[in-house]
Protein backbone atom coordinates (compact mmCIF):
# COMPACT_ATOMS: atom_id res chain seq x y z
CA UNK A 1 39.55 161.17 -16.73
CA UNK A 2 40.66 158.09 -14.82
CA UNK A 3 40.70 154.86 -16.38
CA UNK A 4 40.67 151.34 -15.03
CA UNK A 5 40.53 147.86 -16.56
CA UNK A 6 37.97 145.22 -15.74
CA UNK A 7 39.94 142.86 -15.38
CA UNK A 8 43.12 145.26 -13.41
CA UNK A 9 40.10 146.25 -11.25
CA UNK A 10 39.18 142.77 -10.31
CA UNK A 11 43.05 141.97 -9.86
CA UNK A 12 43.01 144.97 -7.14
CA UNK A 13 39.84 144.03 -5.04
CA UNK A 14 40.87 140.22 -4.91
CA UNK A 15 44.78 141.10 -3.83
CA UNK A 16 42.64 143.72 -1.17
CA UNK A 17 40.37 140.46 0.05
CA UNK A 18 43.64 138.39 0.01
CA UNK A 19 45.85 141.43 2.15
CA UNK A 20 42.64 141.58 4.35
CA UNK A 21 42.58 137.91 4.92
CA UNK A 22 46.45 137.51 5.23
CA UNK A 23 46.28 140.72 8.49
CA UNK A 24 43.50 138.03 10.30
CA UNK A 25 45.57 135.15 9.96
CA UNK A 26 49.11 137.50 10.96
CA UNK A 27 46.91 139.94 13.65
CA UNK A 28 44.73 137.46 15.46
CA UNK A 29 47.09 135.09 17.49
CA UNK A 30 48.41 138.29 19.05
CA UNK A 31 45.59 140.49 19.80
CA UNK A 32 45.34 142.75 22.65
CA UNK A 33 48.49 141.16 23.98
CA UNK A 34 51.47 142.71 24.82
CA UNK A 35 54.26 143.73 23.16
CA UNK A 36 56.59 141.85 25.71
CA UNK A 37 54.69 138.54 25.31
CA UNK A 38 54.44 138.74 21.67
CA UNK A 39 58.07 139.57 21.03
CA UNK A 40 58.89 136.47 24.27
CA UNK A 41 56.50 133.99 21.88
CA UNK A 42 56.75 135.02 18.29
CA UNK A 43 60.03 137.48 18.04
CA UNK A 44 60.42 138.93 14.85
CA UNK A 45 57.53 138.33 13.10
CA UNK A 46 57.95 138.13 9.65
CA UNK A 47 55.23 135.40 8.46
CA UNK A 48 51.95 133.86 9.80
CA UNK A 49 53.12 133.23 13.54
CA UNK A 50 50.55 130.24 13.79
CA UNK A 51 50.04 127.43 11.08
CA UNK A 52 46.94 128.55 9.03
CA UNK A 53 43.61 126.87 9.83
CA UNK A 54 41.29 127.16 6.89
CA UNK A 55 37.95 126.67 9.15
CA UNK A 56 38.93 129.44 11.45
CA UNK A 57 36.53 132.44 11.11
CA UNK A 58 36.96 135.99 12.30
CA UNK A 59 33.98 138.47 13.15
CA UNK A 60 36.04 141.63 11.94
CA UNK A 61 34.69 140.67 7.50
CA UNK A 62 31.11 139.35 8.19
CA UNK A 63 29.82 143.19 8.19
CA UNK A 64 31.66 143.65 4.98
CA UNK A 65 29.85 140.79 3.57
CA UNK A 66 26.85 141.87 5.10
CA UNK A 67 27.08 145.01 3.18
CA UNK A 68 27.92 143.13 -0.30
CA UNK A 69 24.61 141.33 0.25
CA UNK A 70 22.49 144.51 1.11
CA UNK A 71 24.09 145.92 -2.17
CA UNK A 72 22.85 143.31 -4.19
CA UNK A 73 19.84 142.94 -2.56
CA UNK A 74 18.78 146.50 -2.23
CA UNK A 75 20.56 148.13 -5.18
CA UNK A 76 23.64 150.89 -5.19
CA UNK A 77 21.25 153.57 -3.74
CA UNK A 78 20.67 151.32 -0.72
CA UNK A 79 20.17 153.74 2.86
CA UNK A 80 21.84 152.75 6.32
CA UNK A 81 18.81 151.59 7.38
CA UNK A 82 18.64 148.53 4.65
CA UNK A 83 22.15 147.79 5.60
CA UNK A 84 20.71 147.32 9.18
CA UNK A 85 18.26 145.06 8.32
CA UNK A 86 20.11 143.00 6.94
CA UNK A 87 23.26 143.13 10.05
CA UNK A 88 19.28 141.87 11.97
CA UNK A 89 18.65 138.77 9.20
CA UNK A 90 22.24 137.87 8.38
CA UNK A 91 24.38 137.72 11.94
CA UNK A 92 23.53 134.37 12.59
CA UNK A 93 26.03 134.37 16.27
CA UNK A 94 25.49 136.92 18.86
CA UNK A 95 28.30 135.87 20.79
CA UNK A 96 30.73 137.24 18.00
CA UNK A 97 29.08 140.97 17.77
CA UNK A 98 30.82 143.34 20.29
CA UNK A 99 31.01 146.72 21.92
CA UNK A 100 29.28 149.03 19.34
CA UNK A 101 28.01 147.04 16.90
CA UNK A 102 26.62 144.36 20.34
CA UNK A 103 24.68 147.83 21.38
CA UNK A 104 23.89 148.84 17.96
CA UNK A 105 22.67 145.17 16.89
CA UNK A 106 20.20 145.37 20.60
CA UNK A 107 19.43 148.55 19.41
CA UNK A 108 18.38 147.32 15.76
CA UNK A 109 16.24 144.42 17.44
CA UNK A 110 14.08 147.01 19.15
CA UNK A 111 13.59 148.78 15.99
CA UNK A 112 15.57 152.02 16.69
CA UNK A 113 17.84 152.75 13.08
CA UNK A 114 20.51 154.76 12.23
CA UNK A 115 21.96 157.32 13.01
CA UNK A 116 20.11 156.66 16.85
CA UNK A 117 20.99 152.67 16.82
CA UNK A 118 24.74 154.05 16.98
CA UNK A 119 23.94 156.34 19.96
CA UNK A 120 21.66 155.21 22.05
CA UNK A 121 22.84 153.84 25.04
CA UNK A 122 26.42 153.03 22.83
CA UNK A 123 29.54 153.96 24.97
CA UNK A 124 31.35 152.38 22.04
CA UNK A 125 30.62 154.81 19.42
CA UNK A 126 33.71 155.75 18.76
CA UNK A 127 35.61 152.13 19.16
CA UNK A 128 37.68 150.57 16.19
CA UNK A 129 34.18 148.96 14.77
CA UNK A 130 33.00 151.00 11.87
CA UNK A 131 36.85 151.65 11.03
CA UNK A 132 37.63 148.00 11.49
CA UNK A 133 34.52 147.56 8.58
CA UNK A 134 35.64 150.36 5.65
CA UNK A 135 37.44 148.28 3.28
CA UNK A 136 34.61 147.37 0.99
CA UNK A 137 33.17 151.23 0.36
CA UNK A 138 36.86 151.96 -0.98
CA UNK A 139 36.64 148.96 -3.35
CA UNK A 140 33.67 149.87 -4.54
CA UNK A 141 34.27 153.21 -5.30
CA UNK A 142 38.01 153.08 -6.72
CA UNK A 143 39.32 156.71 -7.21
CA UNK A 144 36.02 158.34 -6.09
CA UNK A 145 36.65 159.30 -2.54
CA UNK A 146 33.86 161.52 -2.40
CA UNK A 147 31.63 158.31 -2.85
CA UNK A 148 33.92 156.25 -0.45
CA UNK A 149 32.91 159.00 1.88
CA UNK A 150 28.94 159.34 1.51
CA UNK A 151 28.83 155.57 1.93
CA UNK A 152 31.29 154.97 4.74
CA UNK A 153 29.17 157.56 6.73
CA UNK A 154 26.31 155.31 5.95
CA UNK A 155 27.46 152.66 6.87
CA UNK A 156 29.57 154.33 10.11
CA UNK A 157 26.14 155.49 11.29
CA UNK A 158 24.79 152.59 12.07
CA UNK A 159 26.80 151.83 15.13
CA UNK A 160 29.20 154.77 15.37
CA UNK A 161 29.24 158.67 15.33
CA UNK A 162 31.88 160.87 15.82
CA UNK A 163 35.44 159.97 15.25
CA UNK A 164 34.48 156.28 15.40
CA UNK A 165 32.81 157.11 11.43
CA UNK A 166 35.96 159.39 10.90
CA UNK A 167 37.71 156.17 11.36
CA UNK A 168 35.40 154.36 9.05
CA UNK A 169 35.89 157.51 6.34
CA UNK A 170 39.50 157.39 6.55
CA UNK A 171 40.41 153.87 5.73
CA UNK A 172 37.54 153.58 2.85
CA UNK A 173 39.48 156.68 1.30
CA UNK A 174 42.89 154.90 1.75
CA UNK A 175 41.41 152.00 -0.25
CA UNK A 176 39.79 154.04 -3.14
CA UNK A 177 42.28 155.63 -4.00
CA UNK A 178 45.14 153.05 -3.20
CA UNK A 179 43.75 151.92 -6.63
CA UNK A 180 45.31 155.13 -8.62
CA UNK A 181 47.99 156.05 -5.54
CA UNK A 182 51.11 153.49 -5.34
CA UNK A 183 53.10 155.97 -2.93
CA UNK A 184 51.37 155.11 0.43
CA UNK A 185 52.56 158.61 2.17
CA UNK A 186 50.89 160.42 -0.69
CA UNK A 187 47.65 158.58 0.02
CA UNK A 188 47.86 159.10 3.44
CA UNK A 189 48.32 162.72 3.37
CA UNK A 190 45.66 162.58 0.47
CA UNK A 191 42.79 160.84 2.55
CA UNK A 192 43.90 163.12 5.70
CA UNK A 193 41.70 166.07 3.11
CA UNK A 194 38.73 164.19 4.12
CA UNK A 195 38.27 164.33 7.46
CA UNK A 196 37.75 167.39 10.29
CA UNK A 197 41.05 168.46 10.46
CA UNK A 198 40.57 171.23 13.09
CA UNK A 199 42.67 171.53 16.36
CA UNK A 200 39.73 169.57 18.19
CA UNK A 201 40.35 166.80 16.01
CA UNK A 202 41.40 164.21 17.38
CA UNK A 203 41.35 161.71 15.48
CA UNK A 204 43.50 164.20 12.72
CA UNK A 205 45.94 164.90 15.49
CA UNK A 206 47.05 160.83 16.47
CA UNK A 207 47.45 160.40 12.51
CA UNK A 208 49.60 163.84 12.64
CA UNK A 209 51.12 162.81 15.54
CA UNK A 210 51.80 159.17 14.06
CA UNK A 211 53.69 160.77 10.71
CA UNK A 212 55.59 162.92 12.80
CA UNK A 213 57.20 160.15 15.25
CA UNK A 214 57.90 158.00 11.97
CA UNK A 215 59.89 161.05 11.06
CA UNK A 216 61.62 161.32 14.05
CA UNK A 217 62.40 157.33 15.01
CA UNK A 218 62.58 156.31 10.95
CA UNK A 219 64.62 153.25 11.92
CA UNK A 220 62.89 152.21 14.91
CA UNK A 221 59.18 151.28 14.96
CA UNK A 222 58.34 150.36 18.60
CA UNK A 223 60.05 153.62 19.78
CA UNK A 224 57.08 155.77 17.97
CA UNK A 225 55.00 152.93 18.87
CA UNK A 226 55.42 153.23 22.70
CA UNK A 227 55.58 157.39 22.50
CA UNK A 228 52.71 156.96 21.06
CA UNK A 229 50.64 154.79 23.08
CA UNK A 230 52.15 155.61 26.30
CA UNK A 231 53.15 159.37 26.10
CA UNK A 232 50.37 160.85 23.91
CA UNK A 233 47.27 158.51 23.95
CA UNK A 234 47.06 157.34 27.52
CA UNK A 235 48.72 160.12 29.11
CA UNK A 236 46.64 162.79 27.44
CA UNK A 237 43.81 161.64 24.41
CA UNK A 238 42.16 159.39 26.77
CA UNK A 239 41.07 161.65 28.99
CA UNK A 240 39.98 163.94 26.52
CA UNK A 241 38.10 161.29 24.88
CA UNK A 242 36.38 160.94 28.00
CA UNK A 243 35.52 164.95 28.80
CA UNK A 244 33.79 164.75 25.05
CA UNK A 245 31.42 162.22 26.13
CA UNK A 246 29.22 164.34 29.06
CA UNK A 247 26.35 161.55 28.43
CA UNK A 248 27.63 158.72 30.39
CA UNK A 249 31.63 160.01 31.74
CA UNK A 250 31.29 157.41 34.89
CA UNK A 251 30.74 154.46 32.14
CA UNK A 252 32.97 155.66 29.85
CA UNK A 253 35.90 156.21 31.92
CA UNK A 254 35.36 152.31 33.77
CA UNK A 255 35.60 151.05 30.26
CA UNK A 256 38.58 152.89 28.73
CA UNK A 257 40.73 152.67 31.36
CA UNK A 258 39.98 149.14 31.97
CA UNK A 259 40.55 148.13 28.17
CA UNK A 260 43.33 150.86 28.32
CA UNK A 261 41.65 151.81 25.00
CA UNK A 262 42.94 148.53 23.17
CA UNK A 263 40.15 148.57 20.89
CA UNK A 264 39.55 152.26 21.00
CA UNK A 265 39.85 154.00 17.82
CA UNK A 266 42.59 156.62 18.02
CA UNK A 267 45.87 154.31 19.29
CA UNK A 268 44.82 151.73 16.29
CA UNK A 269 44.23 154.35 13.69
CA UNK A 270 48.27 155.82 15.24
CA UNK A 271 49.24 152.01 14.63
CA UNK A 272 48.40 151.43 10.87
CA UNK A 273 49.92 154.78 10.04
CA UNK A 274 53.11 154.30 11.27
CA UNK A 275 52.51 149.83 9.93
CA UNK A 276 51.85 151.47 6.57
CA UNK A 277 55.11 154.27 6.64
CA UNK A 278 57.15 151.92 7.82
CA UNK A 279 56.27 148.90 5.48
CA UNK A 280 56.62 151.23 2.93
CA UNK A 281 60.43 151.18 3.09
CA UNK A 282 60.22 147.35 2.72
CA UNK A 283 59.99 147.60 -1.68
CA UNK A 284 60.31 143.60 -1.98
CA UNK A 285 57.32 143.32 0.31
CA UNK A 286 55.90 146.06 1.50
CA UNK A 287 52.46 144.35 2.42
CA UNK A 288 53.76 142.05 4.31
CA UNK A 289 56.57 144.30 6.22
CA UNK A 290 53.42 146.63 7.07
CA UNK A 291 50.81 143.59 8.78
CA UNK A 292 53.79 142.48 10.32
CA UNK A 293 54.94 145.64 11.56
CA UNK A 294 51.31 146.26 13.04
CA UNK A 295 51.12 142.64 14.16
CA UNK A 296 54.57 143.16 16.69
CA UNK A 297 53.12 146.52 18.26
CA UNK A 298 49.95 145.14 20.01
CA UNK A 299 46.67 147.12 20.39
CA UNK A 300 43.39 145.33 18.39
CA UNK A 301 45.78 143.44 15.83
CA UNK A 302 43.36 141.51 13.67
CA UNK A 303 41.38 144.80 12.78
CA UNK A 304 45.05 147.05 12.14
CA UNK A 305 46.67 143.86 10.11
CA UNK A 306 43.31 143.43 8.10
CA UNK A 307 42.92 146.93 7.13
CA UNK A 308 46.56 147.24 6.12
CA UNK A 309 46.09 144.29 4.49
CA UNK A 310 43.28 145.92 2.60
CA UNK A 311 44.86 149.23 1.38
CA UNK A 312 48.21 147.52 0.54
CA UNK A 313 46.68 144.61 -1.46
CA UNK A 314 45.12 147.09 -3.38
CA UNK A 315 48.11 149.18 -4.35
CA UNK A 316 49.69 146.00 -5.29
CA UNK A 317 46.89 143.51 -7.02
CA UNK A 318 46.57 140.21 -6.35
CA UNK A 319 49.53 139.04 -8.67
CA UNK A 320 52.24 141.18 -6.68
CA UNK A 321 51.24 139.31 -3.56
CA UNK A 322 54.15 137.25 -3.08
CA UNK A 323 53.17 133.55 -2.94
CA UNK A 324 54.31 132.66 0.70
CA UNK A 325 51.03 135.34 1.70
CA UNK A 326 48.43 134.61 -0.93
CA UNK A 327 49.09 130.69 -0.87
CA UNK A 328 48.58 129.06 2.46
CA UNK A 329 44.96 130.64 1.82
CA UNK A 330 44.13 128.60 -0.64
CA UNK A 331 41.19 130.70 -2.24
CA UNK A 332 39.12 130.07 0.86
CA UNK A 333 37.12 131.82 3.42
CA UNK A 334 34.75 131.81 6.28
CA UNK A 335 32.67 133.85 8.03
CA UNK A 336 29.32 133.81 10.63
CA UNK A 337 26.95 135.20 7.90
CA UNK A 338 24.08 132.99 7.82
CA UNK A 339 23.82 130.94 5.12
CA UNK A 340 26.96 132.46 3.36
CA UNK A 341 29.81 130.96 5.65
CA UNK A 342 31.83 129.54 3.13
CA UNK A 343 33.44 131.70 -0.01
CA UNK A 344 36.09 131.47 -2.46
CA UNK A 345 38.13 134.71 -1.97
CA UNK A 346 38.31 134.98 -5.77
CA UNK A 347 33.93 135.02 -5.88
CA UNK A 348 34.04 137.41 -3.47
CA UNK A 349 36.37 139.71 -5.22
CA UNK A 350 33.91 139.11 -8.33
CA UNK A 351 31.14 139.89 -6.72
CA UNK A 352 32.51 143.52 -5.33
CA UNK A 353 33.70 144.16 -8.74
CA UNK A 354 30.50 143.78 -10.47
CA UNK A 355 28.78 146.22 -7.58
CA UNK A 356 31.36 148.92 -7.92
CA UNK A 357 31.66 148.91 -12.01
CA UNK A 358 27.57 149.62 -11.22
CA UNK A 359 28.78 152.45 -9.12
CA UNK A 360 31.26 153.97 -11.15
CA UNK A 361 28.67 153.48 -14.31
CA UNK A 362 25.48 155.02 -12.40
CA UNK A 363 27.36 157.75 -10.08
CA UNK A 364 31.00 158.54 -11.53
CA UNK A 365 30.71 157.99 -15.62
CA UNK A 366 32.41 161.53 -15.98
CA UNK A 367 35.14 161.11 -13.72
CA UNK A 368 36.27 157.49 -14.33
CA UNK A 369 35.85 154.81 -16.72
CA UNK A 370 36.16 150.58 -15.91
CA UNK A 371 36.99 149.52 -19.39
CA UNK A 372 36.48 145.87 -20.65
């Protein structure tokens, strides 16, 4: 039986909220720019490439906090549809909902619910949204990744299907068991158990594909990078992407070859695998080596940096965060939930910690134990 400390526990969701917090500040100045204009502006990036403005908010956390409130409010055995009820009462600015969750949240409004709010009409469904959202069902459930699972395909369904709530699935699993798993190769490989892993796949086959170039280029990140992005997902996985969606092809097609699938699930998912391998190597500071890393190859940036954030900051608690990450933040945080856009990291690290000792109490007593 697995055993985990109160107070350790805590110590691991905060340093996750604190990694997550740290990727927005590192990933947001340079998303879905280049990787000529970001290496021309910020070169090596190896700390926050803009000074750190403590009002600033970013959309990618308010559906995480969303889903803290809807677990409070509605108890641990809460169903998709109470989570989307409360995306309806709680997302106070339209104009910072987009591509799924924009056509999910129109969807909710008209009173259509999971799983048919996340495909009707959606030629997002399978965009970085749900993925970009996983973070808190692996803190909630740490080393239970059969729970991480059941609720990230809860939550996934409400603006997702497909690969876009394999994306979800995957990084939730990362997180739960990041709190048990310090090696992050073993967790990847680990997580990879839970998730269609059948030719078709493709979703398995960029994070295969990902591993394998870090094997092959171990000294030289933006060589996988571009082989990649330029050689494997818009050269082939795009257009497959688009030959599995028979519903609307002529919309789908416009859109990802006009956003050359920047915010697209499978290149992102490719990025923070090879972030995460290759940040690995860094042992002094790995969590900041791996947002960095992700920050300097382009694609969506504030969702990759944020989830790597997540999963490393759990491995290493908030007290291994080196100072120079955790302390510009200054135990604050905003976000455009209404009447909850102002937080102290540390409250909201509380607050998950009391929900998932509930979990682990109600659902996984036999198989782990959060000791006082």
């Amino acid at each position: 039986m697995k055993e985990l400390r109160f107070k350790e526990y805590y110590d691991r969701v905060l340093g996750s909220w604190i990694g997550r917090i740290v990727g927005d500040f590192v990933g947001a100045p340079v998303e879905l720019k280049s990787q000529k204009y970001i290496k021309k502006k910020y070169g090596e990036i190896s700390y926050y490439p803009e000074p750190i403005n403590l009002d600033y908010v970013n959309d990618d956390e308010m559906y995480e906090i969303v889903a803290l409130l809807a677990l409070e409010k509605h108890g641990i055995n809460l169903k998709a549809k109470d989570i989307a009820r409360e995306w309806v009462n709680l997302l106070k600015n339209e104009n910072f909902i987009f591509t799924a969750e924009k056509i999910a949240f129109n969807n909710l409004k008209s009173g259509i619910f999971p799983p048919k709010s996340g495909i009707l009409n959606n030629f997002y469904y399978d965009f970085i949204g749900a993925q970009m959202r996983a973070d808190i069902w692996g803190q909630i459930t740490p080393g239970c990744p059969e729970l991480a699972k059941k609720f990230a395909e809860m939550d996934g369904s409400i603006s997702h299907a497909g690969i876009g709530i394999e994306g979800e699935v995957y990084i939730a699993i990362l997180i739960s068991q990041a709190f048990f798993e310090p090696i992050i190769r073993q967790n990847i490989e680990f997580a990879f158990d839970f998730i269609p892993k059948e030719e078709e796949s493709l979703y398995s086959n960029m994070i295969k594909r990902a591993i394998n170039l870090y094997e092959q280029y171990p000294k030289n990140f933006r060589k996988a990078r571009n082989i990649l992005i330029r050689n494997y997902w818009q050269k082939v996985l795009i257009e497959k992407v688009i030959e599995g969606s028979k519903d609307f092809p002529i919309e789908r097609r416009v859109i990802l070859k006009s956003l050359i699938g920047g915010v697209h699930v499978l290149p992102n998912i490719g990025i923070i695998i090879l972030s995460l391998l290759y940040g690995s190597e860094d042992k002094d500071d790995p969590l900041g080596r791996s947002i960095c890393a992700a920050a300097m190859m382009g694609l969506d940036t504030d969702c990759n940096c944020g989830n790597i954030g997540a999963i490393i900051g759990t491995q290493l608690g908030a007290e291994k965060i080196p100072p120079k990450w955790k302390d510009p933040l200054q135990d604050s945080f905003s976000t455009y939930v209404r009447g909850y856009e102002k937080w102290k990291i540390s409250e909201l690290a509380q607050r998950i910690t009391n929900i998932g000792e509930k979990i682990i109490t109600d659902k996984a007593n036999n198989f782990i134990k959060i000791k006082k």
